[in-house]
Structure formats: structure tokens, C-alpha cells
C-alpha atoms as a PDB file:
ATOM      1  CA  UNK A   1       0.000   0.000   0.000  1.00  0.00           C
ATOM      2  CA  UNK A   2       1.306   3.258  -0.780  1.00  0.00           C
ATOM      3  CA  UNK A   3       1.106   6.149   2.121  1.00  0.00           C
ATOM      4  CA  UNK A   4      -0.359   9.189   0.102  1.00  0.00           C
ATOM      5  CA  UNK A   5       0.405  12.829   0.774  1.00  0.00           C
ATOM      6  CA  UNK A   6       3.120  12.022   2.797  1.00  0.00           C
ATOM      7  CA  UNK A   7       5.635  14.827   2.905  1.00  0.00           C
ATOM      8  CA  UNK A   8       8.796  15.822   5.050  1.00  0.00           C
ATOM      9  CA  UNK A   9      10.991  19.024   4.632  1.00  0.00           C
ATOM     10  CA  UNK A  10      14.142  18.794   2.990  1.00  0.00           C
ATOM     11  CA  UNK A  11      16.374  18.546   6.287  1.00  0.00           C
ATOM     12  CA  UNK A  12      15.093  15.642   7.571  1.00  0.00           C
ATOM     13  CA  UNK A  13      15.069  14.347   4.236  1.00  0.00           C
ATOM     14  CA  UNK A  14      18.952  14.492   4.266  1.00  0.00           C
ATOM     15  CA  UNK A  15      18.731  13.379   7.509  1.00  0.00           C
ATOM     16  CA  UNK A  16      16.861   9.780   6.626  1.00  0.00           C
ATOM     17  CA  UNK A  17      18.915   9.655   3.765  1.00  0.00           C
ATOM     18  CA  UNK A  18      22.377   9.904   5.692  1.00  0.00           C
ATOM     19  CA  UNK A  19      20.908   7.455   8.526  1.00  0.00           C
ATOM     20  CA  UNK A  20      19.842   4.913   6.163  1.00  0.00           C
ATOM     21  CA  UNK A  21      22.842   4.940   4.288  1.00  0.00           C
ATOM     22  CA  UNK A  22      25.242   4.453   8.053  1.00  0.00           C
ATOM     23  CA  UNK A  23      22.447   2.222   8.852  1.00  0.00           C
ATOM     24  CA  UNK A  24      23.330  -0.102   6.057  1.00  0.00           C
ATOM     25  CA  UNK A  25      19.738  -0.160   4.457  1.00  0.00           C
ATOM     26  CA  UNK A  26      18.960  -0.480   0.996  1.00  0.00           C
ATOM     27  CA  UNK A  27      16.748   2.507   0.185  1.00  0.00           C
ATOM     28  CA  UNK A  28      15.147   4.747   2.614  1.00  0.00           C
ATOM     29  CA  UNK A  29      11.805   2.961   1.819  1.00  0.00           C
ATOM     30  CA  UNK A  30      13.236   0.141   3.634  1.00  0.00           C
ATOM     31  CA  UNK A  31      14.459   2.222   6.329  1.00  0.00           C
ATOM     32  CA  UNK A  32      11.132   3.909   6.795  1.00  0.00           C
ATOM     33  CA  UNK A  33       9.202   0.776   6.858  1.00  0.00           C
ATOM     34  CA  UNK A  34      11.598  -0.768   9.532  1.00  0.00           C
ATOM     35  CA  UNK A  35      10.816   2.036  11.682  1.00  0.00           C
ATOM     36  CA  UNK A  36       7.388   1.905  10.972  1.00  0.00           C
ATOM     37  CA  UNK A  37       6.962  -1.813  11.729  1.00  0.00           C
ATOM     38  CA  UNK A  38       9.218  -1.230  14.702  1.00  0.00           C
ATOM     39  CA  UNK A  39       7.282   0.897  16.733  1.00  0.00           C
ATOM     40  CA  UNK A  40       4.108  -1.012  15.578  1.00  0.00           C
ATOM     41  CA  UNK A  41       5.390  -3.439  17.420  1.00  0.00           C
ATOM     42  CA  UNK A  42       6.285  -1.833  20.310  1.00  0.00           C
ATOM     43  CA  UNK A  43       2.316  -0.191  20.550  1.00  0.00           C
ATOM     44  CA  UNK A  44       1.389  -3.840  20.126  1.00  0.00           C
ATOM     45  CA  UNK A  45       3.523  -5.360  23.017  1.00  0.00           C
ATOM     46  CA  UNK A  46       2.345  -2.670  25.329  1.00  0.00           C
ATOM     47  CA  UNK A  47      -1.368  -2.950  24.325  1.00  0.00           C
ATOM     48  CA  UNK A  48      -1.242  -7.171  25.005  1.00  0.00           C
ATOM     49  CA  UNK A  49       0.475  -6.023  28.044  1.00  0.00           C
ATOM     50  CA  UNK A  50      -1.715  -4.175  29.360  1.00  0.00           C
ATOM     51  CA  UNK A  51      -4.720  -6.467  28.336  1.00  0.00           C
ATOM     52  CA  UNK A  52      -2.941  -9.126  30.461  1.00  0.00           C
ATOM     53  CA  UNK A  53      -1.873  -7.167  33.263  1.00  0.00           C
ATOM     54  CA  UNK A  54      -4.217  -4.705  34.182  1.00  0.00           C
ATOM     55  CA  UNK A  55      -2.880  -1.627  36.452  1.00  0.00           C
ATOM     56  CA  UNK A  56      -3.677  -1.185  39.891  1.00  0.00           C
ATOM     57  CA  UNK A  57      -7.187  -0.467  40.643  1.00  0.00           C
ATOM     58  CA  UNK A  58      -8.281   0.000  44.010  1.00  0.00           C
ATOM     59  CA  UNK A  59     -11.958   0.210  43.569  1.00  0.00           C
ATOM     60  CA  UNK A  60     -11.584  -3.412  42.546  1.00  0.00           C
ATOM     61  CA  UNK A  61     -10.538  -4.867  45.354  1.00  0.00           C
ATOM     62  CA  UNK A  62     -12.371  -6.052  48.315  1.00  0.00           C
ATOM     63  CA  UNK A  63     -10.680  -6.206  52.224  1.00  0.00           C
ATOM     64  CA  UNK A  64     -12.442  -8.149  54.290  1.00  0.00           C
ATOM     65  CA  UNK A  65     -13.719  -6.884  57.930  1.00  0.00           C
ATOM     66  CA  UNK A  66     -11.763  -9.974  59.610  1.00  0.00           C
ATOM     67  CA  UNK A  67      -8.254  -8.518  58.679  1.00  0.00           C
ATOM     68  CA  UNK A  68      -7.185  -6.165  61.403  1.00  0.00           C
ATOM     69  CA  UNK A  69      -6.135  -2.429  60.382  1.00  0.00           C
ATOM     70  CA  UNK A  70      -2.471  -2.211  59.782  1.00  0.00           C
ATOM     71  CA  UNK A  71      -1.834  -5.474  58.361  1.00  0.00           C
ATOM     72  CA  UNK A  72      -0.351  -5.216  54.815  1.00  0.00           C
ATOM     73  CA  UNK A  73      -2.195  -6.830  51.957  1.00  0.00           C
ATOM     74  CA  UNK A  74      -0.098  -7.673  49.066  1.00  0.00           C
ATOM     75  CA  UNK A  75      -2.507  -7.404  45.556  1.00  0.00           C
ATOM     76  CA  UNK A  76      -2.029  -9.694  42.274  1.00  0.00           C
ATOM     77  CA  UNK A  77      -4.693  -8.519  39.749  1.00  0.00           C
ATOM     78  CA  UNK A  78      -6.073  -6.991  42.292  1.00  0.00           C
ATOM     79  CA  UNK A  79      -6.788  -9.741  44.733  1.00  0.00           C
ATOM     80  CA  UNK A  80      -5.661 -10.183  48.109  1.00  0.00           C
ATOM     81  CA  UNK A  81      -2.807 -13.069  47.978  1.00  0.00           C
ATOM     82  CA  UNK A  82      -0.564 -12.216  50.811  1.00  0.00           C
ATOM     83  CA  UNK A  83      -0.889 -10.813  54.365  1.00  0.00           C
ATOM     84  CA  UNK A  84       1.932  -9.362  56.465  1.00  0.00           C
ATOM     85  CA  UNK A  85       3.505  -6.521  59.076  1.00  0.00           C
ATOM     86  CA  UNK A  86       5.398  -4.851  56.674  1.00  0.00           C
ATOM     87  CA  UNK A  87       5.469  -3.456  52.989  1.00  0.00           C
ATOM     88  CA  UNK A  88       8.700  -5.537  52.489  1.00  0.00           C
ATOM     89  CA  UNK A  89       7.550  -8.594  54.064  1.00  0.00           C
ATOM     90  CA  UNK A  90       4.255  -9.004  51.590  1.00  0.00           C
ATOM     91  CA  UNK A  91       6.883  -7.372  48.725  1.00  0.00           C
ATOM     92  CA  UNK A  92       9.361 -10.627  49.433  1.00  0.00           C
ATOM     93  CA  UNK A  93       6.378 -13.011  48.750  1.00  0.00           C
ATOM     94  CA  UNK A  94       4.965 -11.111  45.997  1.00  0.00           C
ATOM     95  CA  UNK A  95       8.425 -11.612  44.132  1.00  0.00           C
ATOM     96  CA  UNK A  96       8.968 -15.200  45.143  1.00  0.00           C
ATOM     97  CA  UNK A  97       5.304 -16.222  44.807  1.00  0.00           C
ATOM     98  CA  UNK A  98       4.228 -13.703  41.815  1.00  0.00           C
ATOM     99  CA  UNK A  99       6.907 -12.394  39.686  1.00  0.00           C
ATOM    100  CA  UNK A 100       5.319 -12.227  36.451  1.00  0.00           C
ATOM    101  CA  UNK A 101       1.666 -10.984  37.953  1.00  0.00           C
ATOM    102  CA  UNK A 102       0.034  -7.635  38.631  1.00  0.00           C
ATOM    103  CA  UNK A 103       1.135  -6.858  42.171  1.00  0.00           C
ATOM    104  CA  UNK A 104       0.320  -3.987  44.586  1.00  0.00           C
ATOM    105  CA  UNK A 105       0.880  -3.187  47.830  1.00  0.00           C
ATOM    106  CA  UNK A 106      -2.493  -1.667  50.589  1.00  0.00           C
ATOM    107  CA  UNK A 107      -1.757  -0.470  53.801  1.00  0.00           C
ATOM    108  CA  UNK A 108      -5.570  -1.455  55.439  1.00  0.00           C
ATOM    109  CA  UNK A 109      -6.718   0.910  57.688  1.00  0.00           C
ATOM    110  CA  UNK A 110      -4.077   3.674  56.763  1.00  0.00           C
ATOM    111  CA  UNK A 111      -4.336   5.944  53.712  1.00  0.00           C
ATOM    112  CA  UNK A 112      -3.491   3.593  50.749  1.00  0.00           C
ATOM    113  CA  UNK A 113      -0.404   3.725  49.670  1.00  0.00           C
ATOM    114  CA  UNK A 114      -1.589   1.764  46.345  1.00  0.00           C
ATOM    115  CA  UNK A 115       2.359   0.852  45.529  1.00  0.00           C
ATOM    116  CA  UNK A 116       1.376  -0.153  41.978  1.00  0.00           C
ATOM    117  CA  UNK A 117       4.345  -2.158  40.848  1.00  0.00           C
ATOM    118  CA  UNK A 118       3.465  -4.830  38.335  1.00  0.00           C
ATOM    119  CA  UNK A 119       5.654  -7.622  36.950  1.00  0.00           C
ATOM    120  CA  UNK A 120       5.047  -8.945  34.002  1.00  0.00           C
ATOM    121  CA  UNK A 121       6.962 -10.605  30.994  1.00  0.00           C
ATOM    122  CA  UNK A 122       7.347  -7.994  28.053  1.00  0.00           C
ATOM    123  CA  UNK A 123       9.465  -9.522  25.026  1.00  0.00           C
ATOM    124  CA  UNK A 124      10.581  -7.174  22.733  1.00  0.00           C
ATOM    125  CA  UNK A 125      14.083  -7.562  21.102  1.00  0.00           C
ATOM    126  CA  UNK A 126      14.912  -9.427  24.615  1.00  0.00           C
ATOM    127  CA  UNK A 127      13.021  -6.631  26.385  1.00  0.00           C
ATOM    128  CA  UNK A 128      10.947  -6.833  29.584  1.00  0.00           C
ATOM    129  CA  UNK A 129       8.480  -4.085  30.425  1.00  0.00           C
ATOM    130  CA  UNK A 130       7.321  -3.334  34.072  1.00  0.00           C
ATOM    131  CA  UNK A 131       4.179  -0.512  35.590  1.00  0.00           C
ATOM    132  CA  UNK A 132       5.885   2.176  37.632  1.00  0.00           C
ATOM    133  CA  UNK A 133       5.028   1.901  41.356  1.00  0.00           C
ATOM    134  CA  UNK A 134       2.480   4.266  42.508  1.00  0.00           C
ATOM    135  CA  UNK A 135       3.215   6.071  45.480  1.00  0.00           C
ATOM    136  CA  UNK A 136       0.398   8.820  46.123  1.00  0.00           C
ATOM    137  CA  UNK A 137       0.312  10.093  42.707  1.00  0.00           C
ATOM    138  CA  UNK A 138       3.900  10.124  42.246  1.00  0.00           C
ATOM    139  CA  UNK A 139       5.466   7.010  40.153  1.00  0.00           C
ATOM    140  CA  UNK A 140       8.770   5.429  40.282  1.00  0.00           C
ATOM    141  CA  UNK A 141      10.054   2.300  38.723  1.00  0.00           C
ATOM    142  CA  UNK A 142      11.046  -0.723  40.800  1.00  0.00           C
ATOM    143  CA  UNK A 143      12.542  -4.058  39.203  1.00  0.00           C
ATOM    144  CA  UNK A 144      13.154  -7.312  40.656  1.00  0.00           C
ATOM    145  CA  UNK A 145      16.506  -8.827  40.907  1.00  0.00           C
ATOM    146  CA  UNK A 146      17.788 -11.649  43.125  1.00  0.00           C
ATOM    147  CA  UNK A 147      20.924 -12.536  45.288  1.00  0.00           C
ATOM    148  CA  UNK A 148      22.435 -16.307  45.882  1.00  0.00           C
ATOM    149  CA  UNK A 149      22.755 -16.917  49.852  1.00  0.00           C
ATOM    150  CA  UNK A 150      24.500 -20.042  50.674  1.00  0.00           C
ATOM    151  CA  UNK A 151      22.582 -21.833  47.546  1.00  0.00           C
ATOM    152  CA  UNK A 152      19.781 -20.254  48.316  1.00  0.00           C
ATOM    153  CA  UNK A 153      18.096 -17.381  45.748  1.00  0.00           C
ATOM    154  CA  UNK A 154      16.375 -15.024  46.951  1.00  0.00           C
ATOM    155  CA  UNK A 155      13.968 -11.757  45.526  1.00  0.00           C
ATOM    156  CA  UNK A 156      14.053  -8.676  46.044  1.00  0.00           C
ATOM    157  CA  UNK A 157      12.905  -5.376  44.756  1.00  0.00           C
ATOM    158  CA  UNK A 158      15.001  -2.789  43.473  1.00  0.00           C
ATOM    159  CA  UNK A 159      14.164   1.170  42.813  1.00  0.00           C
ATOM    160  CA  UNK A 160      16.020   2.511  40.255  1.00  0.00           C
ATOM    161  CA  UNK A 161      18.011   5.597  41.311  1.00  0.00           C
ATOM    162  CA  UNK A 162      19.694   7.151  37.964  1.00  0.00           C
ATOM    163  CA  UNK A 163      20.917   9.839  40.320  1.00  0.00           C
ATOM    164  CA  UNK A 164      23.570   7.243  42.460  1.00  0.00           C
ATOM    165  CA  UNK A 165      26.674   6.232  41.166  1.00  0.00           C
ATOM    166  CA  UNK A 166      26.335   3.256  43.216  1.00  0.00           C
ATOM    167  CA  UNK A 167      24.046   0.347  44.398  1.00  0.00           C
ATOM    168  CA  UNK A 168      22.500   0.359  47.917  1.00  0.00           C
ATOM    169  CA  UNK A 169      21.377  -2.455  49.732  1.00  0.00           C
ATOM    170  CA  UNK A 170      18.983  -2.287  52.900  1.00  0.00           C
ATOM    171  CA  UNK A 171      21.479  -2.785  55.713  1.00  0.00           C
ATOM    172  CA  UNK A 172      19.042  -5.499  57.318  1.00  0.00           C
ATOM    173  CA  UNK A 173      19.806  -7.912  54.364  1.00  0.00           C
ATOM    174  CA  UNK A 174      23.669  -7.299  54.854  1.00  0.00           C
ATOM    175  CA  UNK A 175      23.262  -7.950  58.604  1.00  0.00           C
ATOM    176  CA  UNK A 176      20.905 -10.942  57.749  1.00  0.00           C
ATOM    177  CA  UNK A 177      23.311 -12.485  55.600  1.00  0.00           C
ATOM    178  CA  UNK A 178      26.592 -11.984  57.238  1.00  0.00           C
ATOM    179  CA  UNK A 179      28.315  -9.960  54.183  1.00  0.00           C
ATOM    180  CA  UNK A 180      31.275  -8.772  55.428  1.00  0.00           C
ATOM    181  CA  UNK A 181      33.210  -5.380  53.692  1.00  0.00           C
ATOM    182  CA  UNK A 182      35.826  -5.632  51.466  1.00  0.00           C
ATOM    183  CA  UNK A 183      36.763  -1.400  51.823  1.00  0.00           C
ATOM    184  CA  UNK A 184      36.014   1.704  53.013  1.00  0.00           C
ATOM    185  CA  UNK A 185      35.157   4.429  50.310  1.00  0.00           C
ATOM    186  CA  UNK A 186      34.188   7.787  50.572  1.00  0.00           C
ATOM    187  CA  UNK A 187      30.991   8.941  48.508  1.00  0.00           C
ATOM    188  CA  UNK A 188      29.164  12.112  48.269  1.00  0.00           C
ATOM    189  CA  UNK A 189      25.750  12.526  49.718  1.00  0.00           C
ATOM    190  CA  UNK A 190      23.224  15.330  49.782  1.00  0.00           C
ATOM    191  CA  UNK A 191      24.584  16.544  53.102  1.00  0.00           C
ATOM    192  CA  UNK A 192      28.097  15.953  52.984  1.00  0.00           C
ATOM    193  CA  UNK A 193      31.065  13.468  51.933  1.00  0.00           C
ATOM    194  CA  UNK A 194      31.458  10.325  54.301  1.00  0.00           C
ATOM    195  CA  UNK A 195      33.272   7.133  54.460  1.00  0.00           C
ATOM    196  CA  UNK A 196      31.311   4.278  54.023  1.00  0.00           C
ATOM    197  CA  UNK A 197      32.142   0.468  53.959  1.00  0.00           C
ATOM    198  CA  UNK A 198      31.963  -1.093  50.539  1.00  0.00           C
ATOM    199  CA  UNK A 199      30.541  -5.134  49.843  1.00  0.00           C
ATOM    200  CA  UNK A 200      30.482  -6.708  46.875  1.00  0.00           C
ATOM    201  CA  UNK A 201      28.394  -9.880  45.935  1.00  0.00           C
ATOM    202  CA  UNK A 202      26.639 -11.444  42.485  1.00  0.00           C
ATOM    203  CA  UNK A 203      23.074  -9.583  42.358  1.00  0.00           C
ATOM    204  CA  UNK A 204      21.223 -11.101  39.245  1.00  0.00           C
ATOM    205  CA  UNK A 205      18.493 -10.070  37.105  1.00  0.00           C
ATOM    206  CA  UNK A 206      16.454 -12.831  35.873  1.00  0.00           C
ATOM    207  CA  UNK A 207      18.718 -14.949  34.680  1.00  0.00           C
ATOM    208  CA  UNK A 208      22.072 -12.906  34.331  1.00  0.00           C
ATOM    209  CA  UNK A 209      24.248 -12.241  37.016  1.00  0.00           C
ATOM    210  CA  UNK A 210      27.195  -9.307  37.710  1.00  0.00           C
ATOM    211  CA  UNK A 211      29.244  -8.665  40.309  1.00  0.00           C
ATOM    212  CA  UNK A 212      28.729  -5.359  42.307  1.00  0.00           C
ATOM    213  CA  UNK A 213      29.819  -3.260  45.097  1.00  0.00           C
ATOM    214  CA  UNK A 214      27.357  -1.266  47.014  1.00  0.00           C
ATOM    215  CA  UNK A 215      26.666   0.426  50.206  1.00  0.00           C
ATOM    216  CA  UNK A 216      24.479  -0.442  53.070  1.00  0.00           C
ATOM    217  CA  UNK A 217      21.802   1.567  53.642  1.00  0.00           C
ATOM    218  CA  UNK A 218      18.511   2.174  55.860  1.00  0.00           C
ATOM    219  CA  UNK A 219      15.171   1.383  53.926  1.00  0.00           C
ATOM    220  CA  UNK A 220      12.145   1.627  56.009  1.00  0.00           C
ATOM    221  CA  UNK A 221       9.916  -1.095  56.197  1.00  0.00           C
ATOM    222  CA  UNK A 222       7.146   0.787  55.220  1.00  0.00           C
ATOM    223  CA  UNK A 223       8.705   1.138  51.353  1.00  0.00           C
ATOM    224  CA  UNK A 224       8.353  -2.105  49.572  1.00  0.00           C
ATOM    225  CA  UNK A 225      11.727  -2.166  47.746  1.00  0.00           C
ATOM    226  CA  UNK A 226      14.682  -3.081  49.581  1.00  0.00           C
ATOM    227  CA  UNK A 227      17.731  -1.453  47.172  1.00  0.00           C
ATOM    228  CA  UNK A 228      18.507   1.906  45.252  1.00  0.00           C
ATOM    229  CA  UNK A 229      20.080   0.218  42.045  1.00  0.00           C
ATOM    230  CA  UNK A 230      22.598   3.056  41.277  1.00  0.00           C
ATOM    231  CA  UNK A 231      24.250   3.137  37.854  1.00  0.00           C
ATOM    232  CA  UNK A 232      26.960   0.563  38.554  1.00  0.00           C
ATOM    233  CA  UNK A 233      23.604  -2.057  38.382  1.00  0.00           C
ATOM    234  CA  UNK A 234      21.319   0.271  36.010  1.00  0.00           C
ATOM    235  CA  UNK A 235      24.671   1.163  33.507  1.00  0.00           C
ATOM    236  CA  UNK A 236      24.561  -2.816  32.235  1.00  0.00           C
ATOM    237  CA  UNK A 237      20.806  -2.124  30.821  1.00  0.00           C
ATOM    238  CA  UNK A 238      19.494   0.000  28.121  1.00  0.00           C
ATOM    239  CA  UNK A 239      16.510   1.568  29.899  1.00  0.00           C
ATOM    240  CA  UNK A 240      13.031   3.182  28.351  1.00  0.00           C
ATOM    241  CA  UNK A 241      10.451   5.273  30.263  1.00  0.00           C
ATOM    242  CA  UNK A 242       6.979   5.453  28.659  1.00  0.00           C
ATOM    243  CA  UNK A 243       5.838   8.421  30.464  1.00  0.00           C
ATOM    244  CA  UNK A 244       2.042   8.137  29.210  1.00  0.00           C
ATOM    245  CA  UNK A 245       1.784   4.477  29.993  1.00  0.00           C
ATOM    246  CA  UNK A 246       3.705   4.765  33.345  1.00  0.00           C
ATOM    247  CA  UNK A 247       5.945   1.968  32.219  1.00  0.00           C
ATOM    248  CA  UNK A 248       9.557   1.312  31.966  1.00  0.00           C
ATOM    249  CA  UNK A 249      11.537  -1.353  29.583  1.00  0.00           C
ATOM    250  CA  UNK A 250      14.688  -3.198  30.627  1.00  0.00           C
ATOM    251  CA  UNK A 251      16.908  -4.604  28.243  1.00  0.00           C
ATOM    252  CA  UNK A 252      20.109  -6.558  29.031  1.00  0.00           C
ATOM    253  CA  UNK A 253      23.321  -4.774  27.155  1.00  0.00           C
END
């Protein structure tokens, strides 16, 4: 089928031209119609995401009077599958027990904190595609990843924090674990420079692993992630943000 009335200035026609030609493509037709089919893809993926994994929605889901206020409800597709004190307790069985679910967090009794953060499988060019968490209004993108303890894997959420140069685990996991420091750094914080000690162990996503330092750090138990994945973790993906769809894509470099 041939697009009619389709016209473009004569910069960005020497502008296709010069990309398709570095780009190795035959004819800028070809080029064109790669990009076209390229991001018709990508609308699709997101759409049969979406369809599959519907996004938070409060109204949908029913507490029960028999749960006592304060209790933690963990949400996948917006039904109640997990019960505990804290946000990260219910987040480590949501990641163990539901990993490729829609998955919130409700605080009962308390204004809800509806921390939308929905896992799901999104393959595009090795891609996977993830809801930003809700947290009143305000979204931020949290990933699972996983660290190897004696044999043992274990999940854990992750927010992404573009703005570190380095990972930060919650210091209960370190203490939990017995990780022991291999040096003391000195970093730059919003308040001033200090000397911190410095771990390193295998954190993997699905199923590749790297080898990281990072900090220790206090999370509260009321957030459901328990690490800021600074750049040294979030520099070995090529990350997108679809700010419209409040998602974000992760793909493996």
C-alpha cells in the first residue's frame, strides 16, 4: 500500500537519507518501513500487556472486615494473595510467589499507599516491560533482581536511582546475611562526603548475574523495595520510560 500525501521538509530528508545509508539499508523505503513496523510493534507489546496485566485499581478490590487495620495486603490482579507486618515482608512473597503478575501493595486501615508495581513478561528484542510503582500520585520504577545466599536465591525489589553512582542495599539484608566489607570508600551525599564500607556480591536479574559493590543503607519497612540500584547495576541495561503508559523497559546490554 502506498502512504499518500506524505511529505517531510528537505532537512530531515537528508537526515533519513544519511541514517539509512550508516544504517546499512537499501533505500530509505526500507528504512522507513523498519521504523514503521518497529514501533508497531512496540504499541502492540504494550497494548497485550496491558490487556494481560491490568494496572492497579483499588476500587476493585475487596478487604475483608476480619483482617485487622495495619496489616499489609499484598494485591495480584487486584486480589488479596498475601498478608503481612510490613510493605517488604508481603513485597518478598509477591516476588517469590508472583513475579510475572500484577502486584500492589495496601496499607488497610491507613491511607493507601496503592504501591502499583506490576511484573510482568514484556518480550521485545529481549526486552521486559514493568508498571511504575504508585506512590500517592507520584510514580517510580522498581525491578526485581535476586541474590544467591549459601545456595539459596532469593527476591528482592530494586528502585532505580539514575541519580547514584552506586548500588545500595537495605542494611538489614547485609546484617541478615553476614556480608562482610571488602573497603572503606568515601561517597558524596546530599549533606556531605562520608566514608562508608563497601561489599560486593553477584546480584542477578532474571537470569544474568554481575558482580557489584554497594553500600548499606537504611530502607524503612514501610517502602516495599529493599535497594537503590545506582548506575553501577542500572549502567549494564538500556533503559526506556513510557511516560504516558507509566511503564519502563529493561533490556540486558
Amino acid at each position: 500500500m502506498t502512504v499518500i500525501n506524505f511529505k517531510i521538509d528537505g532537512n530531515r530528508k537528508k537526515k533519513i537519507e544519511a541514517i539509512s545509508k550508516i544504517k546499512g539499508y537499501k533505500s530509505v523505503s526500507e528504512f522507513i518501513r523498519y521504523v514503521i513496523d518497529k514501533e508497531m510493534n512496540l504499541q502492540q507489546k504494550i497494548d497485550d500487556y496491558l490487556s494481560k496485566n491490568p494496572a492497579f485499581d483499588r476500587k476493585k478490590i475487596k478487604i475483608p472486615e476480619y483482617i485487622p487495620d495495619g496489616k499489609y495486603l499484598g494485591i495480584s490482579r487486584n486480589c488479596i494473595v498475601a498478608i503481612g507486618d510490613s510493605a517488604q515482608e508481603v513485597a518478598s512473597i509477591l516476588a517469590e510467589k508472583f513475579p510475572e503478575s500484577a502486584t500492589g501493595i495496601i496499607h488497610k486501615g491507613y491511607e493507601s499507599e496503592t504501591l502499583d508495581f506490576i511484573f510482568s513478561i514484556f518480550s521485545i528484542e529481549k526486552s521486559d516491560c514493568y508498571h511504575q510503582a504508585e506512590y500517592k500520585n507520584n510514580y517510580y520504577p522498581i525491578l526485581p533482581f535476586s541474590m544467591d545466599f549459601n545456595g539459596e536465591r532469593k527476591n528482592f525489589y530494586g528502585l532505580i536511582d539514575t541519580g547514584a553512582t552506586i548500588t545500595a542495599i537495605n542494611k538489614k539484608i547485609i546484617e541478615d546475611h553476614d556480608i562482610k566489607p571488602i573497603m572503606k570508600k568515601r561517597v558524596f551525599t546530599a549533606n556531605d562526603i562520608v566514608e562508608v564500607k563497601i561489599f560486593k556480591e553477584i546480584l542477578n536479574y532474571q537470569d544474568i548475574s554481575y558482580e557489584l559493590e554497594f553500600m548499606a543503607t537504611d530502607i524503612p519497612k514501610e517502602f516495599s523495595f529493599h535497594a537503590l540500584l545506582g548506575k553501577n547495576f542500572i549502567d549494564k541495561f538500556n533503559i526506556l520510560f513510557l511516560g504516558i503508559e507509566k511503564l519502563f523497559c529493561i533490556q540486558p546490554i
